[in-house]
PDB file of N, CA and C in Angstrom:
ATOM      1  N   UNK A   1     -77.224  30.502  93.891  1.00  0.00           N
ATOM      2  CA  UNK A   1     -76.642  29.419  93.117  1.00  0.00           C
ATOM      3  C   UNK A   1     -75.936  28.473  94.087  1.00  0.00           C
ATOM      4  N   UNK A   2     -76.039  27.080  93.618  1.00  0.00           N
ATOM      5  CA  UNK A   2     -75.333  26.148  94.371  1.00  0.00           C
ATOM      6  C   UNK A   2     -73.790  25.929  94.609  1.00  0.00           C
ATOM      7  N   UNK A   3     -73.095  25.402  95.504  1.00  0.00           N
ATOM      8  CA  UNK A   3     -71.606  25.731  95.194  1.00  0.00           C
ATOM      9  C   UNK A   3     -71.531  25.379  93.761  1.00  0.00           C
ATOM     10  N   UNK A   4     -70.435  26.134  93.362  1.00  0.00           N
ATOM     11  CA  UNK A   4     -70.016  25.477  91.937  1.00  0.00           C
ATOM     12  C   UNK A   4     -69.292  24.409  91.717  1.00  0.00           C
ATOM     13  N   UNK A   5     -68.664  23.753  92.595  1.00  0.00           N
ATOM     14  CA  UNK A   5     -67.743  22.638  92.675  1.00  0.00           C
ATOM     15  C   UNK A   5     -68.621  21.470  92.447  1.00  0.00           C
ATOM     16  N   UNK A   6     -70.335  21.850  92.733  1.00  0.00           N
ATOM     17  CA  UNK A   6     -71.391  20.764  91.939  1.00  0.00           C
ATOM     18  C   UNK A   6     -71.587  20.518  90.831  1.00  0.00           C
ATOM     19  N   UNK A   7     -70.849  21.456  89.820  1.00  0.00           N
ATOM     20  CA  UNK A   7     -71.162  21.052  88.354  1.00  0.00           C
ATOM     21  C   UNK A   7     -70.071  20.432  87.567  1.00  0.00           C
ATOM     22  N   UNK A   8     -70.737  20.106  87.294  1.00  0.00           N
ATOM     23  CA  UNK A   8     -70.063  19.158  85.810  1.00  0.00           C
ATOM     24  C   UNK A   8     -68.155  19.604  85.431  1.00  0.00           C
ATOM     25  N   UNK A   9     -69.349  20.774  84.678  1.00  0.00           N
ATOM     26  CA  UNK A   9     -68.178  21.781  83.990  1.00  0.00           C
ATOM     27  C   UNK A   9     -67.049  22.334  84.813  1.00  0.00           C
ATOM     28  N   UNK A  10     -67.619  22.876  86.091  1.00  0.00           N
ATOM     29  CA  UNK A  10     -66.923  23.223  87.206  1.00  0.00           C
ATOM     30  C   UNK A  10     -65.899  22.123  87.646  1.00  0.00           C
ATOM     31  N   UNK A  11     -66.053  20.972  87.789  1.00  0.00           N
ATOM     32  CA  UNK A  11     -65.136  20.333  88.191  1.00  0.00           C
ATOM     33  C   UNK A  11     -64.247  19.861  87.422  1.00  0.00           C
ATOM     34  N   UNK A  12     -64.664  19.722  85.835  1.00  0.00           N
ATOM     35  CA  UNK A  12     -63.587  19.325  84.752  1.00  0.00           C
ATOM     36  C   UNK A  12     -62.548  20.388  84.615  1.00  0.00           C
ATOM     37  N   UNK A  13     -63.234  22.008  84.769  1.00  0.00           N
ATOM     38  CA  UNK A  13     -62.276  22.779  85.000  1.00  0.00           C
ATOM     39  C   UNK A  13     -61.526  22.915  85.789  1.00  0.00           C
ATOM     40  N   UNK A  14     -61.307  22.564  87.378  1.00  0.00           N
ATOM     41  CA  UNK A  14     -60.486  22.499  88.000  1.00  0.00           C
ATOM     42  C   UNK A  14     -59.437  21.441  88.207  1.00  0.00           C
ATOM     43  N   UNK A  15     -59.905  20.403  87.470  1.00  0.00           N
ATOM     44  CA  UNK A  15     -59.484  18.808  87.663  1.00  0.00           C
ATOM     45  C   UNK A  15     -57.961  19.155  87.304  1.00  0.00           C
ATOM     46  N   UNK A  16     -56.755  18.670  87.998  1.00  0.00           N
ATOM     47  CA  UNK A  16     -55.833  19.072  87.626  1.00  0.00           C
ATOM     48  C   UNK A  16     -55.117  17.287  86.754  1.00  0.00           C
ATOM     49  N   UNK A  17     -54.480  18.019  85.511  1.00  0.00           N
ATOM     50  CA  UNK A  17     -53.971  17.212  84.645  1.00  0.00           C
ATOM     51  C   UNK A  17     -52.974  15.852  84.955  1.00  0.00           C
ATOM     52  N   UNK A  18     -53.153  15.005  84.644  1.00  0.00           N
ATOM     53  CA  UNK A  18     -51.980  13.893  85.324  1.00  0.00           C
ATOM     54  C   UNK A  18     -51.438  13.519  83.839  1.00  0.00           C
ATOM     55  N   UNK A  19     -49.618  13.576  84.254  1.00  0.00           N
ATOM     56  CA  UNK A  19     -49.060  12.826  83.655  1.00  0.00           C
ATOM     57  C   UNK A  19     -48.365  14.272  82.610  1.00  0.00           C
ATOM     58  N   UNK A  20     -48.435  15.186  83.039  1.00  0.00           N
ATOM     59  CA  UNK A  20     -47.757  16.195  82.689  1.00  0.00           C
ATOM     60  C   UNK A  20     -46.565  16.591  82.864  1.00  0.00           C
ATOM     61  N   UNK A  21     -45.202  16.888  82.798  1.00  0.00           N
ATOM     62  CA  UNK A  21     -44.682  17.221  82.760  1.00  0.00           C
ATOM     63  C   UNK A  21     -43.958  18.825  83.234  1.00  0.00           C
ATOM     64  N   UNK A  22     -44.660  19.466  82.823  1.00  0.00           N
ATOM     65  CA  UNK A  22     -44.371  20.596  83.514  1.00  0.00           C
ATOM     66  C   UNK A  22     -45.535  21.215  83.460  1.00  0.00           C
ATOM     67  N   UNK A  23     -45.742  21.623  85.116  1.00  0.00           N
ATOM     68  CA  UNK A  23     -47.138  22.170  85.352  1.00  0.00           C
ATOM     69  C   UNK A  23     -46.731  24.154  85.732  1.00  0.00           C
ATOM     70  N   UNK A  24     -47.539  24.603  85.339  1.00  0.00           N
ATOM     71  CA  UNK A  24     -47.623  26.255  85.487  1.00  0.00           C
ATOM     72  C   UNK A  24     -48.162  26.400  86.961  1.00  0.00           C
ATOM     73  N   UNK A  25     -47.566  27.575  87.200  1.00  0.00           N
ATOM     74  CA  UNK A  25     -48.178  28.092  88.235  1.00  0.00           C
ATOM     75  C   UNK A  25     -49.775  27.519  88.616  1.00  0.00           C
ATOM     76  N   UNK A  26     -49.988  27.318  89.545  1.00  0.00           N
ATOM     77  CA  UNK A  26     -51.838  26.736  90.084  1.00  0.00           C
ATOM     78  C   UNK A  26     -52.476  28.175  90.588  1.00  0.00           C
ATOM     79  N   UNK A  27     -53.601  28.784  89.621  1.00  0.00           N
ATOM     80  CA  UNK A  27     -54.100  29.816  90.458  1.00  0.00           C
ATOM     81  C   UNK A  27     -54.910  29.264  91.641  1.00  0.00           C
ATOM     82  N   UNK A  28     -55.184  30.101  92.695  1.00  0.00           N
ATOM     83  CA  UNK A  28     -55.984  29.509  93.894  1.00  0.00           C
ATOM     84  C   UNK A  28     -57.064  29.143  93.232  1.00  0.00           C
ATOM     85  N   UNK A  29     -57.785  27.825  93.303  1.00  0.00           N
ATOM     86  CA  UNK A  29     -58.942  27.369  93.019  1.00  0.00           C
ATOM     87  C   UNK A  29     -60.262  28.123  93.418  1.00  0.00           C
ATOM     88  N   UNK A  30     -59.961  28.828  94.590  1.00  0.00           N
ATOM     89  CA  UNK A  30     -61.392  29.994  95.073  1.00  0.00           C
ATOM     90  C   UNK A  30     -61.592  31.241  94.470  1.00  0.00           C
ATOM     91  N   UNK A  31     -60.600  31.725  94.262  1.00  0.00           N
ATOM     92  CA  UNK A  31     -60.375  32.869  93.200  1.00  0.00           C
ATOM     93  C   UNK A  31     -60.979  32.838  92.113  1.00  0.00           C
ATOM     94  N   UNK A  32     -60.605  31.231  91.508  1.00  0.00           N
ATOM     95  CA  UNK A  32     -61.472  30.858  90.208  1.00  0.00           C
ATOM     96  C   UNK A  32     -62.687  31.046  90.433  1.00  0.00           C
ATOM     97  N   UNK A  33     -63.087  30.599  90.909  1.00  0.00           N
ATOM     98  CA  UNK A  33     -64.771  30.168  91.363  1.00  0.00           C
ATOM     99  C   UNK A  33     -65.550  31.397  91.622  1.00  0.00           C
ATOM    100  N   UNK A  34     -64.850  32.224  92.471  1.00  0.00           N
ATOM    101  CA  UNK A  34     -65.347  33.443  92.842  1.00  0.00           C
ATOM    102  C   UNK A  34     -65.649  34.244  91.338  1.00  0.00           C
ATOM    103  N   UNK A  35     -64.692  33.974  90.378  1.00  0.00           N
ATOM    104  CA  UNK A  35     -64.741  35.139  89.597  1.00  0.00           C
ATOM    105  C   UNK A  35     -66.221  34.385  88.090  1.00  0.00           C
ATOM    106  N   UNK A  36     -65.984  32.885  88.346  1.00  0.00           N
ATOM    107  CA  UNK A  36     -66.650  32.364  87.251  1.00  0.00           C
ATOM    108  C   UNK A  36     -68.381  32.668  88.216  1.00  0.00           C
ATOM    109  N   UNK A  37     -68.611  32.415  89.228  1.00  0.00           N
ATOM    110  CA  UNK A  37     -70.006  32.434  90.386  1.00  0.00           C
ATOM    111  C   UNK A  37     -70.259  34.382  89.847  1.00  0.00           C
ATOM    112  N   UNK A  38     -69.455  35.243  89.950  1.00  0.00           N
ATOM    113  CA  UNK A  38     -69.921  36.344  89.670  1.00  0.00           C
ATOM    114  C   UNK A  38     -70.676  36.417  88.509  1.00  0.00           C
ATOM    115  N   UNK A  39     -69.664  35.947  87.488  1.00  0.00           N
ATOM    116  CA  UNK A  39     -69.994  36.238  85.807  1.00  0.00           C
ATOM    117  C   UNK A  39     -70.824  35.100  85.153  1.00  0.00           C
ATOM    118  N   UNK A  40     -71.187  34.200  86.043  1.00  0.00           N
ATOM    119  CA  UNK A  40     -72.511  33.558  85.905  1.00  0.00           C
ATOM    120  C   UNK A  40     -73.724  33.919  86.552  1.00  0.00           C
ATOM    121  N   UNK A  41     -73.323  34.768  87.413  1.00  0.00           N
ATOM    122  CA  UNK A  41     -75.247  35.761  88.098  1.00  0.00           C
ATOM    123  C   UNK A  41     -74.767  36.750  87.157  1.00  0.00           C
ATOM    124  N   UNK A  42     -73.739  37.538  86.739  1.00  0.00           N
ATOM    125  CA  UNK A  42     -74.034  38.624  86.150  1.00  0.00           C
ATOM    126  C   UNK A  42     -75.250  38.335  84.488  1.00  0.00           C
ATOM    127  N   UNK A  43     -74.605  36.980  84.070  1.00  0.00           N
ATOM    128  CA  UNK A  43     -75.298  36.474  82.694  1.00  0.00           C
ATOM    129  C   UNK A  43     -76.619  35.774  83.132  1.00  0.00           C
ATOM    130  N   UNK A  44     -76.975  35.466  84.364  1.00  0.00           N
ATOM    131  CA  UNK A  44     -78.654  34.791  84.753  1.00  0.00           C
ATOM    132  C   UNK A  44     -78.338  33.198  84.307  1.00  0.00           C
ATOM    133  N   UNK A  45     -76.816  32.494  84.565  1.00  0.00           N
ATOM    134  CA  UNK A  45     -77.064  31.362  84.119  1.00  0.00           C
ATOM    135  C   UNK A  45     -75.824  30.408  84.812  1.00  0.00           C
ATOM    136  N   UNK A  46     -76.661  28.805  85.354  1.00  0.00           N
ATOM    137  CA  UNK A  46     -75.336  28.286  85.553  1.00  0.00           C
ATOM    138  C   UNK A  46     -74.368  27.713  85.183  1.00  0.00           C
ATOM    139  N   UNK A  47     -73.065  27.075  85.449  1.00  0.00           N
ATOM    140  CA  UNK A  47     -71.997  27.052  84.650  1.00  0.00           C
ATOM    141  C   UNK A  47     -72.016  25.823  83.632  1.00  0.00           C
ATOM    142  N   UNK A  48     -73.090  24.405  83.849  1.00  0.00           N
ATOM    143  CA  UNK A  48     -73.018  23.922  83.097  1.00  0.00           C
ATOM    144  C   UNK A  48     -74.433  23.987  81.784  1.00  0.00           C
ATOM    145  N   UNK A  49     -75.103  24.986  82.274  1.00  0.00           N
ATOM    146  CA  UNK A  49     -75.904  25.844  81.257  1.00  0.00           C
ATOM    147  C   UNK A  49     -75.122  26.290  80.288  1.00  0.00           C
ATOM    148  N   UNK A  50     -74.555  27.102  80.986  1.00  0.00           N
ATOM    149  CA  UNK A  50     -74.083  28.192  80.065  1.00  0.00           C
ATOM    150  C   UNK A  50     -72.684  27.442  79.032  1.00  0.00           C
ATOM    151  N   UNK A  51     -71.962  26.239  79.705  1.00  0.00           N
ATOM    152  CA  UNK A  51     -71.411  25.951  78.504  1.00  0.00           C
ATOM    153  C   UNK A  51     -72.173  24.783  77.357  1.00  0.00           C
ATOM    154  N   UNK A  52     -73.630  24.174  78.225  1.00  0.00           N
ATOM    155  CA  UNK A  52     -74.416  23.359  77.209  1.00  0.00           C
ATOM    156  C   UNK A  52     -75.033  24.233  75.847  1.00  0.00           C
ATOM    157  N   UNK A  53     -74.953  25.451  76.355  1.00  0.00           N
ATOM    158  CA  UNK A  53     -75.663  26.644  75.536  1.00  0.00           C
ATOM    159  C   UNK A  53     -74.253  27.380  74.917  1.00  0.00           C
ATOM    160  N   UNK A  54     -73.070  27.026  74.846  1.00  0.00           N
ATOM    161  CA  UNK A  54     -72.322  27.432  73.525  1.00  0.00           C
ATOM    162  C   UNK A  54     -71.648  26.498  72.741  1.00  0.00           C
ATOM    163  N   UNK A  55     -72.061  25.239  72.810  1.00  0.00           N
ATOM    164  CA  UNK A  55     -71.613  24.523  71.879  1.00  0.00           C
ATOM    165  C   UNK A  55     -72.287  24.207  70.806  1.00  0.00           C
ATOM    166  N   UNK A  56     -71.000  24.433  69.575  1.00  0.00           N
ATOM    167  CA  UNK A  56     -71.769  23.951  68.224  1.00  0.00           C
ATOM    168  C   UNK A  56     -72.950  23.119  67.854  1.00  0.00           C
ATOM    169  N   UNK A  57     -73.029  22.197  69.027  1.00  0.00           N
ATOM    170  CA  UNK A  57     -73.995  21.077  69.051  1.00  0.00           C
ATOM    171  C   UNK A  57     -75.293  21.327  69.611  1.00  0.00           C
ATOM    172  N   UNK A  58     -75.707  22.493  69.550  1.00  0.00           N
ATOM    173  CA  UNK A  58     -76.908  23.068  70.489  1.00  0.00           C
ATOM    174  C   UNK A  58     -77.713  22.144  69.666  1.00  0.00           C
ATOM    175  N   UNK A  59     -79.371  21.455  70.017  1.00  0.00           N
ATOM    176  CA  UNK A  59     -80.134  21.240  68.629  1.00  0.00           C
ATOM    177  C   UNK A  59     -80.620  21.928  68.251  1.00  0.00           C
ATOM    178  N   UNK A  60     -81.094  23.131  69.299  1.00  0.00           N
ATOM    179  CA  UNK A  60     -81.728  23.772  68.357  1.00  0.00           C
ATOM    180  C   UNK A  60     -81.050  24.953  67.250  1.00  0.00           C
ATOM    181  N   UNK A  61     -79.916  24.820  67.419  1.00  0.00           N
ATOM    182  CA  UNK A  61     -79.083  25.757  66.949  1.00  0.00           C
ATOM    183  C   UNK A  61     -79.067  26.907  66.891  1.00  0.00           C
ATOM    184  N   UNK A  62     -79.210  27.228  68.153  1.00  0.00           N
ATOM    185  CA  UNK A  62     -79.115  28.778  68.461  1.00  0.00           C
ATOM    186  C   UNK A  62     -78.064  28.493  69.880  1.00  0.00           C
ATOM    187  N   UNK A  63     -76.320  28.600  69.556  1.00  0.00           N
ATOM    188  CA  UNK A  63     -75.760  28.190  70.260  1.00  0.00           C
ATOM    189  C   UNK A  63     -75.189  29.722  70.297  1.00  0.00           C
ATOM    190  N   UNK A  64     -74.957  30.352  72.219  1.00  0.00           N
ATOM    191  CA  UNK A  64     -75.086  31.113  72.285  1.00  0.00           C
ATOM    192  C   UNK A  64     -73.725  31.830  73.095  1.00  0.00           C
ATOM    193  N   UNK A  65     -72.864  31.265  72.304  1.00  0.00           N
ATOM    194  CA  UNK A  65     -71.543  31.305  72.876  1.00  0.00           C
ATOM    195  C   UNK A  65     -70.528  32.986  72.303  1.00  0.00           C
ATOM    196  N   UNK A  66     -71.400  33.506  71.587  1.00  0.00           N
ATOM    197  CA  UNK A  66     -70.534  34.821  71.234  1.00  0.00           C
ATOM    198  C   UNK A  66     -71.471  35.814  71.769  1.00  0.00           C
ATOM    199  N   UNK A  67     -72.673  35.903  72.533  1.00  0.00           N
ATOM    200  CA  UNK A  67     -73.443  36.092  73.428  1.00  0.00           C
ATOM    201  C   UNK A  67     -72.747  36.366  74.469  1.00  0.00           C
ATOM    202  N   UNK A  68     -72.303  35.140  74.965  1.00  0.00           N
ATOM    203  CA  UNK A  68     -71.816  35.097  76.476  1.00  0.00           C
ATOM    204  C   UNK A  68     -70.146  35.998  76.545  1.00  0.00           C
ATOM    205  N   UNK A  69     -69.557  35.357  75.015  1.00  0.00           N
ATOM    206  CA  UNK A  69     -67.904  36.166  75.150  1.00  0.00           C
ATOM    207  C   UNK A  69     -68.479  37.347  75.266  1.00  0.00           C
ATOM    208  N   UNK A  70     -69.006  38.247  74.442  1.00  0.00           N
ATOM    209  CA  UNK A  70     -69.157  39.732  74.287  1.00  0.00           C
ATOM    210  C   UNK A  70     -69.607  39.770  75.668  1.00  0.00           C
ATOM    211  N   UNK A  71     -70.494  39.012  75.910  1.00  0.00           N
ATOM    212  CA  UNK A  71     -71.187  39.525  77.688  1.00  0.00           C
ATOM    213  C   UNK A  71     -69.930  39.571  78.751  1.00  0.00           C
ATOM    214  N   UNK A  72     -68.594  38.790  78.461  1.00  0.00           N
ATOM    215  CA  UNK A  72     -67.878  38.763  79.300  1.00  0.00           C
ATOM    216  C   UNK A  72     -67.046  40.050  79.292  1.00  0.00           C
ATOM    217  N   UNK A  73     -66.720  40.397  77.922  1.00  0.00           N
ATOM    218  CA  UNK A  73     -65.796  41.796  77.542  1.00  0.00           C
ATOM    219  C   UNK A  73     -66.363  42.863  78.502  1.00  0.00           C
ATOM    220  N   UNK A  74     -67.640  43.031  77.751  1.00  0.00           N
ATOM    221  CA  UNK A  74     -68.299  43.843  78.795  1.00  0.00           C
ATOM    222  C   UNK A  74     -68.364  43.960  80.248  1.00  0.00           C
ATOM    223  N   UNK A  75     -68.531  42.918  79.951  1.00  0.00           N
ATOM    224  CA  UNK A  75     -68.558  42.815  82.250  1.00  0.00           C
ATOM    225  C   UNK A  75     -67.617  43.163  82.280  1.00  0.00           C
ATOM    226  N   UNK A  76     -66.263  42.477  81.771  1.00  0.00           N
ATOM    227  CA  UNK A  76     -65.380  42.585  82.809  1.00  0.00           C
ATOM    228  C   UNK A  76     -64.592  44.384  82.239  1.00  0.00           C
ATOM    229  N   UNK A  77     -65.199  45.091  81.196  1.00  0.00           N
ATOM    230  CA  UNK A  77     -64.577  46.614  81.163  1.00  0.00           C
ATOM    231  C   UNK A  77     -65.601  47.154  81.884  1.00  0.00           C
ATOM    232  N   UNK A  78     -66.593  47.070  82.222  1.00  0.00           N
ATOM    233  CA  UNK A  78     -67.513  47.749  83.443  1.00  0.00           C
ATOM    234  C   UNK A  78     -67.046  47.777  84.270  1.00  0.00           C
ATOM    235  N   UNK A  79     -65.949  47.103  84.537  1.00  0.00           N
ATOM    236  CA  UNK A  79     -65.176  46.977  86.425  1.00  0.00           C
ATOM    237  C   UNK A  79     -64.455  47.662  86.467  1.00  0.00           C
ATOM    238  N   UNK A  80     -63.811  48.209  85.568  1.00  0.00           N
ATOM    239  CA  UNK A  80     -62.818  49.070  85.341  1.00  0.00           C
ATOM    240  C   UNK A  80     -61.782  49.142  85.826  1.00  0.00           C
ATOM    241  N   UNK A  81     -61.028  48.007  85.623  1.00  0.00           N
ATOM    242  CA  UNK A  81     -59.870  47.301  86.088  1.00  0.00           C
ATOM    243  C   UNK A  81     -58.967  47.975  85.422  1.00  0.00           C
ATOM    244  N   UNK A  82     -57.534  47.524  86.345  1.00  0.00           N
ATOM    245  CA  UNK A  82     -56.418  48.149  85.287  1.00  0.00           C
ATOM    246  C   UNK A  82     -56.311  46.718  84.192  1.00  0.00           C
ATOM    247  N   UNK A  83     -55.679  47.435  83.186  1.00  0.00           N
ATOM    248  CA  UNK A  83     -55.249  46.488  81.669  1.00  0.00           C
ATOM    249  C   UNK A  83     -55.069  44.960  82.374  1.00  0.00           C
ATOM    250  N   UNK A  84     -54.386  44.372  83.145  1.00  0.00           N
ATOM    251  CA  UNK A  84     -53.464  43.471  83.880  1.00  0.00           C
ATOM    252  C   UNK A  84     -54.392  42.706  84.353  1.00  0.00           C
ATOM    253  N   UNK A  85     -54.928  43.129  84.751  1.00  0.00           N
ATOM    254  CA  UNK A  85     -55.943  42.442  85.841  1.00  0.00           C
ATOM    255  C   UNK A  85     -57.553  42.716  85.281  1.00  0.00           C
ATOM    256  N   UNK A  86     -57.753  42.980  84.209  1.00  0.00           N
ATOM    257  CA  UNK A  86     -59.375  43.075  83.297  1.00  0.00           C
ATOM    258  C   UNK A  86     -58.807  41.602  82.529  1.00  0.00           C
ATOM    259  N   UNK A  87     -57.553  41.751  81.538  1.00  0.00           N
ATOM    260  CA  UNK A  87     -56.980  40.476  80.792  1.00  0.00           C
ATOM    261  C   UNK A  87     -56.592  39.056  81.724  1.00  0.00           C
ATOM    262  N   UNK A  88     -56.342  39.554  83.082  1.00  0.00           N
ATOM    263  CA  UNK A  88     -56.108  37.873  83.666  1.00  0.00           C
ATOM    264  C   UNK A  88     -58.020  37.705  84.287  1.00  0.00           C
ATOM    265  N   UNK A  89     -58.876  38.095  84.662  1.00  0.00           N
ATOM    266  CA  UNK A  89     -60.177  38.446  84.705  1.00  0.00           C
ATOM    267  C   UNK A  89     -60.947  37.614  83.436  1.00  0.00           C
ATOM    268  N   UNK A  90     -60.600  38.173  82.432  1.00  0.00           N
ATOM    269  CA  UNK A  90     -61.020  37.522  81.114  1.00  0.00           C
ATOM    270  C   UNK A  90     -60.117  36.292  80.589  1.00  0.00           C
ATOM    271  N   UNK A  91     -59.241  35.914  81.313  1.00  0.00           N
ATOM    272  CA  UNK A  91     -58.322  34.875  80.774  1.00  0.00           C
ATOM    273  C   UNK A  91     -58.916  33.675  81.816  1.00  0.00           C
ATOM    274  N   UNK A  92     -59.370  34.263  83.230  1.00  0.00           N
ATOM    275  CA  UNK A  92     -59.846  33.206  83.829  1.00  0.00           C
ATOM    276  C   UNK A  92     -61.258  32.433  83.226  1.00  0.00           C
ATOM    277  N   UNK A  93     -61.865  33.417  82.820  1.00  0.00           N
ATOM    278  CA  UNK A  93     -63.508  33.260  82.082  1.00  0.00           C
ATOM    279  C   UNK A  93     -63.031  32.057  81.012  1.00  0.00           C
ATOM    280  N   UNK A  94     -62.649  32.532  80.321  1.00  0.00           N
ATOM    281  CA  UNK A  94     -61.974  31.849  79.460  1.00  0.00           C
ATOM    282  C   UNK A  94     -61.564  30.706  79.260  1.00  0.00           C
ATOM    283  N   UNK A  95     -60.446  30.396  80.155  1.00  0.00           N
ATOM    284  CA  UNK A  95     -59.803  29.568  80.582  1.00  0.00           C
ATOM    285  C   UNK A  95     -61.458  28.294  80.956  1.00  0.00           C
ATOM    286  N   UNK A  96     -62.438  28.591  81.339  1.00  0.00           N
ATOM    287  CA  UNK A  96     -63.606  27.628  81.752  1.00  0.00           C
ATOM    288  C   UNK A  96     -64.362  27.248  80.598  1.00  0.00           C
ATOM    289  N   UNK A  97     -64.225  28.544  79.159  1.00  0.00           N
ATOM    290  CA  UNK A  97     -64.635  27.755  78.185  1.00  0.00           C
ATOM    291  C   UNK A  97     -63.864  26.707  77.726  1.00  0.00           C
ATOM    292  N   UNK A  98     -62.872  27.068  77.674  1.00  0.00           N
ATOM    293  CA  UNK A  98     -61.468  26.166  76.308  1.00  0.00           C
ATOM    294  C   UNK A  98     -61.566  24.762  77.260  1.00  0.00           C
ATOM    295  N   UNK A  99     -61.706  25.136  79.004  1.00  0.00           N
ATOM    296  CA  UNK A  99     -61.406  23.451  79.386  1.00  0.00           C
ATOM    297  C   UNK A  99     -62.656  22.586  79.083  1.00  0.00           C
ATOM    298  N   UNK A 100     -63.462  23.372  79.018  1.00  0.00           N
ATOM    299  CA  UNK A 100     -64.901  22.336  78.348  1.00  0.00           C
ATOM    300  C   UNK A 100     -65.356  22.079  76.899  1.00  0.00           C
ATOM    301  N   UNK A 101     -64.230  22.664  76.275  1.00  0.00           N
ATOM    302  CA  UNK A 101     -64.179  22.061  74.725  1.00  0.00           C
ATOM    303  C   UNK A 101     -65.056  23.293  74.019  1.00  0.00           C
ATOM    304  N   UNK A 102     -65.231  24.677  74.352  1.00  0.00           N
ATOM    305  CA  UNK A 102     -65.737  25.436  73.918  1.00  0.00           C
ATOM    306  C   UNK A 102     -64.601  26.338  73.005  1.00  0.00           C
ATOM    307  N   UNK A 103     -64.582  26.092  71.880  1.00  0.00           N
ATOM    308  CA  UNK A 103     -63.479  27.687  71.093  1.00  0.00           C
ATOM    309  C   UNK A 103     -63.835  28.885  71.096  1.00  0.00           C
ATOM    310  N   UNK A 104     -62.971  29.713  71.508  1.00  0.00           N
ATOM    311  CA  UNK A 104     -63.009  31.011  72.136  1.00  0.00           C
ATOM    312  C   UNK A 104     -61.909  31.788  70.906  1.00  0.00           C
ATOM    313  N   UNK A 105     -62.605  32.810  70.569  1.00  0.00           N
ATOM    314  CA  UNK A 105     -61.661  33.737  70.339  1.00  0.00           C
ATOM    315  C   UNK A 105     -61.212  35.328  70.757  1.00  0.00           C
ATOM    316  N   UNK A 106     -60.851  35.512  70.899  1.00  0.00           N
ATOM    317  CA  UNK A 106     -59.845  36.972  71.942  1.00  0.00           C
ATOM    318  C   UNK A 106     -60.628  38.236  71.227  1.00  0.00           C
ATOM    319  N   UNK A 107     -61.159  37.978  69.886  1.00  0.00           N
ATOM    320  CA  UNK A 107     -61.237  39.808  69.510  1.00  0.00           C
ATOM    321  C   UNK A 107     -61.839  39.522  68.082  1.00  0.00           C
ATOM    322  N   UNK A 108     -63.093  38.816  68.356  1.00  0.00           N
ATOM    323  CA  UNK A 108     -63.947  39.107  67.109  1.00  0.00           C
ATOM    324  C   UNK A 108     -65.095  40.238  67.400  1.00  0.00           C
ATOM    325  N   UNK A 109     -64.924  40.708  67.990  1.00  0.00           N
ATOM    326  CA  UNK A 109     -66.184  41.843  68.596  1.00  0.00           C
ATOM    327  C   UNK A 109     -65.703  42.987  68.163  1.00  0.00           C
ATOM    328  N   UNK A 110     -65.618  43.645  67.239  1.00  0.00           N
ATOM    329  CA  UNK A 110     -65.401  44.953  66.762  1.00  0.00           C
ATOM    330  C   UNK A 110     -66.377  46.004  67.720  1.00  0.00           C
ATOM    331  N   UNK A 111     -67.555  46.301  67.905  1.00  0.00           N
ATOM    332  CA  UNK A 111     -68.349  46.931  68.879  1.00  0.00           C
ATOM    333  C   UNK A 111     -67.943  46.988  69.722  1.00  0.00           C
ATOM    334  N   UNK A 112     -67.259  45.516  71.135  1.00  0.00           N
ATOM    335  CA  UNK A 112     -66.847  45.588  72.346  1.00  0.00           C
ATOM    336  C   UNK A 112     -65.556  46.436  72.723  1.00  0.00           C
ATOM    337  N   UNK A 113     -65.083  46.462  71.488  1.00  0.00           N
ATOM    338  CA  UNK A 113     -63.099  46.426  71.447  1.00  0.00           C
ATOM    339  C   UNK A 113     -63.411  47.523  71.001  1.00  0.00           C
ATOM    340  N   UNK A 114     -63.960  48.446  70.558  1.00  0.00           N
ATOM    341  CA  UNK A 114     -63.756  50.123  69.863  1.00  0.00           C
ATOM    342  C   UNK A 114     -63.481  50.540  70.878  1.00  0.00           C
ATOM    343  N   UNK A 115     -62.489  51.449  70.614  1.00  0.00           N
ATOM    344  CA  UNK A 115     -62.070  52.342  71.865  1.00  0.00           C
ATOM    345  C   UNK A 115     -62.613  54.053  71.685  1.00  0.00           C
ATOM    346  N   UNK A 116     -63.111  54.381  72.615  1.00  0.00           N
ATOM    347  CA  UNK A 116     -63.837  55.816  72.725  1.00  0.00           C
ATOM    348  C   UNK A 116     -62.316  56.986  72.068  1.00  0.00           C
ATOM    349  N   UNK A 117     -63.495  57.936  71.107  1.00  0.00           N
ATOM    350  CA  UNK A 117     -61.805  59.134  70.980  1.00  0.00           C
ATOM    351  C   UNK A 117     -62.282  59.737  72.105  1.00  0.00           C
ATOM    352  N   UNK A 118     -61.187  60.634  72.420  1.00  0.00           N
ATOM    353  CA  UNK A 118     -61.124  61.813  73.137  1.00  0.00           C
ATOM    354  C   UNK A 118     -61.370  62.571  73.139  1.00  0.00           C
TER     355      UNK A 118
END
């Protein structure tokens, strides 16, 4: 895949906000990238694919954006991270839909989110 700082999406996501007021902590911009470049080879797709392919506006309407969340849950509990760092992992993913106008929600996946008994 090409750097990601070539796409579209990629760069609206990093674009930092003007005229704000109080800005949050800045995660390292490579960190980002690193983690969105993984979980776009892990899904076979690139970043401004993959958010042209979850918006409501697909034509053909097969918009494939609860596809990709569940694909992310997954990935990122396959790594088997601690709690802390699976949720900032998935908050970064995340964080690349919501800045491209994609709505995301945290826990409509009943299947992904079951937790194994003991």
């Amino acid at each position: 895949m090409e750097d990601l700082r070539n796409y579209k999406s990629v760069r609206k996501w990093l674009e930092v906000p003007t005229g704000r007021g109080f800005q949050p902590v800045r995660e390292d911009p490579m960190v980002k990238l690193a983690a969105l470049a993984e979980f776009c080879a892990h899904i076979g797709v690139d970043p401004d694919t993959l958010i042209a392919t979850c918006t409501d506006l697909v034509p053909t309407g097969k918009a494939e954006r609860n596809k990709h969340l569940k694909s992310l849950k997954t990935w990122v509990t396959a790594k088997e991270l601690t709690d802390g760092k699976a949720t900032k992992l998935e908050n970064t993913i995340r964080g690349f839909f919501i800045k491209n106008g994609i709505k995301v929600m945290t826990r409509p996946y009943s299947e992904v989110y079951r937790r194994e008994s003991a």
